[in-house]
C-alpha atoms as a PDB file:
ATOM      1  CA  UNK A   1     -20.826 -22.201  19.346  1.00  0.00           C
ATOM      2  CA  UNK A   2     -21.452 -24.376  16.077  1.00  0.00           C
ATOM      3  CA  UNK A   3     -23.817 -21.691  14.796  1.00  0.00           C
ATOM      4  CA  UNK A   4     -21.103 -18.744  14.915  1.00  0.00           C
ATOM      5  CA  UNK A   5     -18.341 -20.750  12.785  1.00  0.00           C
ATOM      6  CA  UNK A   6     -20.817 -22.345  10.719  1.00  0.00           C
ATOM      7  CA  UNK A   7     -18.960 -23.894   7.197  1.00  0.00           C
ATOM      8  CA  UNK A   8     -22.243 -22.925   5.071  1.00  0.00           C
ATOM      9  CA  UNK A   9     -21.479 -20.029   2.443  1.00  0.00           C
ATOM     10  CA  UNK A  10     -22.154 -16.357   2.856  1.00  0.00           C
ATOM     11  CA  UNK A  11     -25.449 -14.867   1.997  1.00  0.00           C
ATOM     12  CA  UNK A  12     -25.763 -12.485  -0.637  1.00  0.00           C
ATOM     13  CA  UNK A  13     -26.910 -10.132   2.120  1.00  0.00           C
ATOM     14  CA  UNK A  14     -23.711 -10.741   4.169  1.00  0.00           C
ATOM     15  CA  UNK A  15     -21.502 -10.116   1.830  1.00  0.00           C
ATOM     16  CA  UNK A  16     -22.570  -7.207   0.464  1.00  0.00           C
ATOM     17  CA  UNK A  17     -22.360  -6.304   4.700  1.00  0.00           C
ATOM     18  CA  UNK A  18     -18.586  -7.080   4.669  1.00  0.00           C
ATOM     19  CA  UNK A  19     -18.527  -5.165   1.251  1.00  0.00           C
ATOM     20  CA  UNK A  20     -20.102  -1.950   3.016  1.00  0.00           C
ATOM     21  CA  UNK A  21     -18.127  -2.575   6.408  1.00  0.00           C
ATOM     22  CA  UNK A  22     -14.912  -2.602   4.081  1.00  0.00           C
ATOM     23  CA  UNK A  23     -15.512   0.347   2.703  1.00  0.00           C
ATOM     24  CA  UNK A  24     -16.073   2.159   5.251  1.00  0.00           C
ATOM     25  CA  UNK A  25     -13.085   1.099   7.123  1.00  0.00           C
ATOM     26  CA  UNK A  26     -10.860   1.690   4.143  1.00  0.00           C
ATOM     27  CA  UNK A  27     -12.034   5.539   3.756  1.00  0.00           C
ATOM     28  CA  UNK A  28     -11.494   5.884   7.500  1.00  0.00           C
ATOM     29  CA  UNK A  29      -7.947   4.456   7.169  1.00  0.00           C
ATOM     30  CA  UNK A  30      -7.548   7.038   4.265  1.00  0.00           C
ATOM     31  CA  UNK A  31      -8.440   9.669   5.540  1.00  0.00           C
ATOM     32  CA  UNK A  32      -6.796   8.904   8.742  1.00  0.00           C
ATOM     33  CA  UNK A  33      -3.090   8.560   6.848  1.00  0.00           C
ATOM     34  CA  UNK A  34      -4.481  12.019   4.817  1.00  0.00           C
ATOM     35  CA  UNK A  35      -4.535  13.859   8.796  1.00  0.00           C
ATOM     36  CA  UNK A  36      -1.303  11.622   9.776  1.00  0.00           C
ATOM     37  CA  UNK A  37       0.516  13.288   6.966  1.00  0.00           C
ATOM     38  CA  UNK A  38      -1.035  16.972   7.092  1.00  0.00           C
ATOM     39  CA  UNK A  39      -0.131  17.247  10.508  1.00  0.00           C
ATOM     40  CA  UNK A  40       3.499  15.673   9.674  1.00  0.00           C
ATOM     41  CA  UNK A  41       3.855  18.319   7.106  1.00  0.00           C
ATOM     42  CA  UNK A  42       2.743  21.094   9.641  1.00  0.00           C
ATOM     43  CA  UNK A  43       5.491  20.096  11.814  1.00  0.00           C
ATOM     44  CA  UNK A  44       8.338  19.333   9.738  1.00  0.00           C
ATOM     45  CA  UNK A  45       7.895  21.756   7.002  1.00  0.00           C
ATOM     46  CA  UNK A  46       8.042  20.212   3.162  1.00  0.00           C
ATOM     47  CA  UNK A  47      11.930  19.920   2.889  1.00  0.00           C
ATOM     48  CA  UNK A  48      11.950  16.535   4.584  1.00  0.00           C
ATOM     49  CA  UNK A  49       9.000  15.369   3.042  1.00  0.00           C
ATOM     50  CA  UNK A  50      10.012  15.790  -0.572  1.00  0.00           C
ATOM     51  CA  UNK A  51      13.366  14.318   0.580  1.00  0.00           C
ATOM     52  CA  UNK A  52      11.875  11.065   2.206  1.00  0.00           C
ATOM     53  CA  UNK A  53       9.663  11.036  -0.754  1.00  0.00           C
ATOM     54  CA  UNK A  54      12.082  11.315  -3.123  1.00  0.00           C
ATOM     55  CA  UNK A  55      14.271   8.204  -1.455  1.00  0.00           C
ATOM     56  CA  UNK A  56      11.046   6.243  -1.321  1.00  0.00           C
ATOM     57  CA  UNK A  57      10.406   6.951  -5.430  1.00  0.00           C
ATOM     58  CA  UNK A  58      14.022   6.265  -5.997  1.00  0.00           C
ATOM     59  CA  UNK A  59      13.966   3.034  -4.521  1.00  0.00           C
ATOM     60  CA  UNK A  60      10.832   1.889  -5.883  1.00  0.00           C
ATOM     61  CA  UNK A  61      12.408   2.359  -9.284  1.00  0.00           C
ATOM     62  CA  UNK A  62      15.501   0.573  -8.559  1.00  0.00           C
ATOM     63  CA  UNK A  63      13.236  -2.511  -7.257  1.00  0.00           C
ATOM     64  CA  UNK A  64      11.181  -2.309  -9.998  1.00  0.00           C
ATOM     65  CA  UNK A  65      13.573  -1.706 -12.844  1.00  0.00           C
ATOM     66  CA  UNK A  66      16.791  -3.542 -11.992  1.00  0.00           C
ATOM     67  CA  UNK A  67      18.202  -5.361 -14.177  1.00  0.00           C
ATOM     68  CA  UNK A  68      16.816  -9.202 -14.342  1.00  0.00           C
ATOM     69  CA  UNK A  69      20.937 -10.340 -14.597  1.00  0.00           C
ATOM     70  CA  UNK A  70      24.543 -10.183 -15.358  1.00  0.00           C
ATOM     71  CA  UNK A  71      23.745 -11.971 -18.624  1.00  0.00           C
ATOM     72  CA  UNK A  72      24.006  -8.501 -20.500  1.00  0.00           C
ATOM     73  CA  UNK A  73      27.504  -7.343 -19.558  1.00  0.00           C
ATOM     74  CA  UNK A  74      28.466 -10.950 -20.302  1.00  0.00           C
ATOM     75  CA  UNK A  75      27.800 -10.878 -23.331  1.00  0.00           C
ATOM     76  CA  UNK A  76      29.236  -7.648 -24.126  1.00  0.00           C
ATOM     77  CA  UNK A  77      32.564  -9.056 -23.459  1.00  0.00           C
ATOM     78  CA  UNK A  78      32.772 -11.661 -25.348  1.00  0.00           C
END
């Protein structure tokens, strides 16, 4: 049991294992959501898509964009 969680470093030759294994899951994953979302389409048609899509952009920009306080409108006033 000591040899399988073994604190020594990674070889080179493991890593670049993981590295391979990584990839390979990750273009699996991708083209797995590619299918997931063809077949979605299929089903539904593209009206809902564009419309989920656009709620998901618009709410990305409002998270990413808002306004970092009410220090602005503050200072208008005065």
């Amino acid at each position: 049991m000591s040899d399988k969680h073994s604190l020594a470093p990674a070889t080179k030759k493991e890593i670049e294992a993981a590295r391979a294994t990584g990839q390979v899951i990750g273009f699996a994953q991708g083209v797995g959501a590619a299918l997931l979302v063809g077949v979605a389409l299929k089903f539904l048609g593209w009206i809902p898509f564009i419309a989920v899509g656009g709620a998901v952009v618009y709410v990305g920009y409002r998270l990413l964009f808002r306004r970092k306080g009410k220090g602005k409108e503050e200072k208008a006033e005065e």
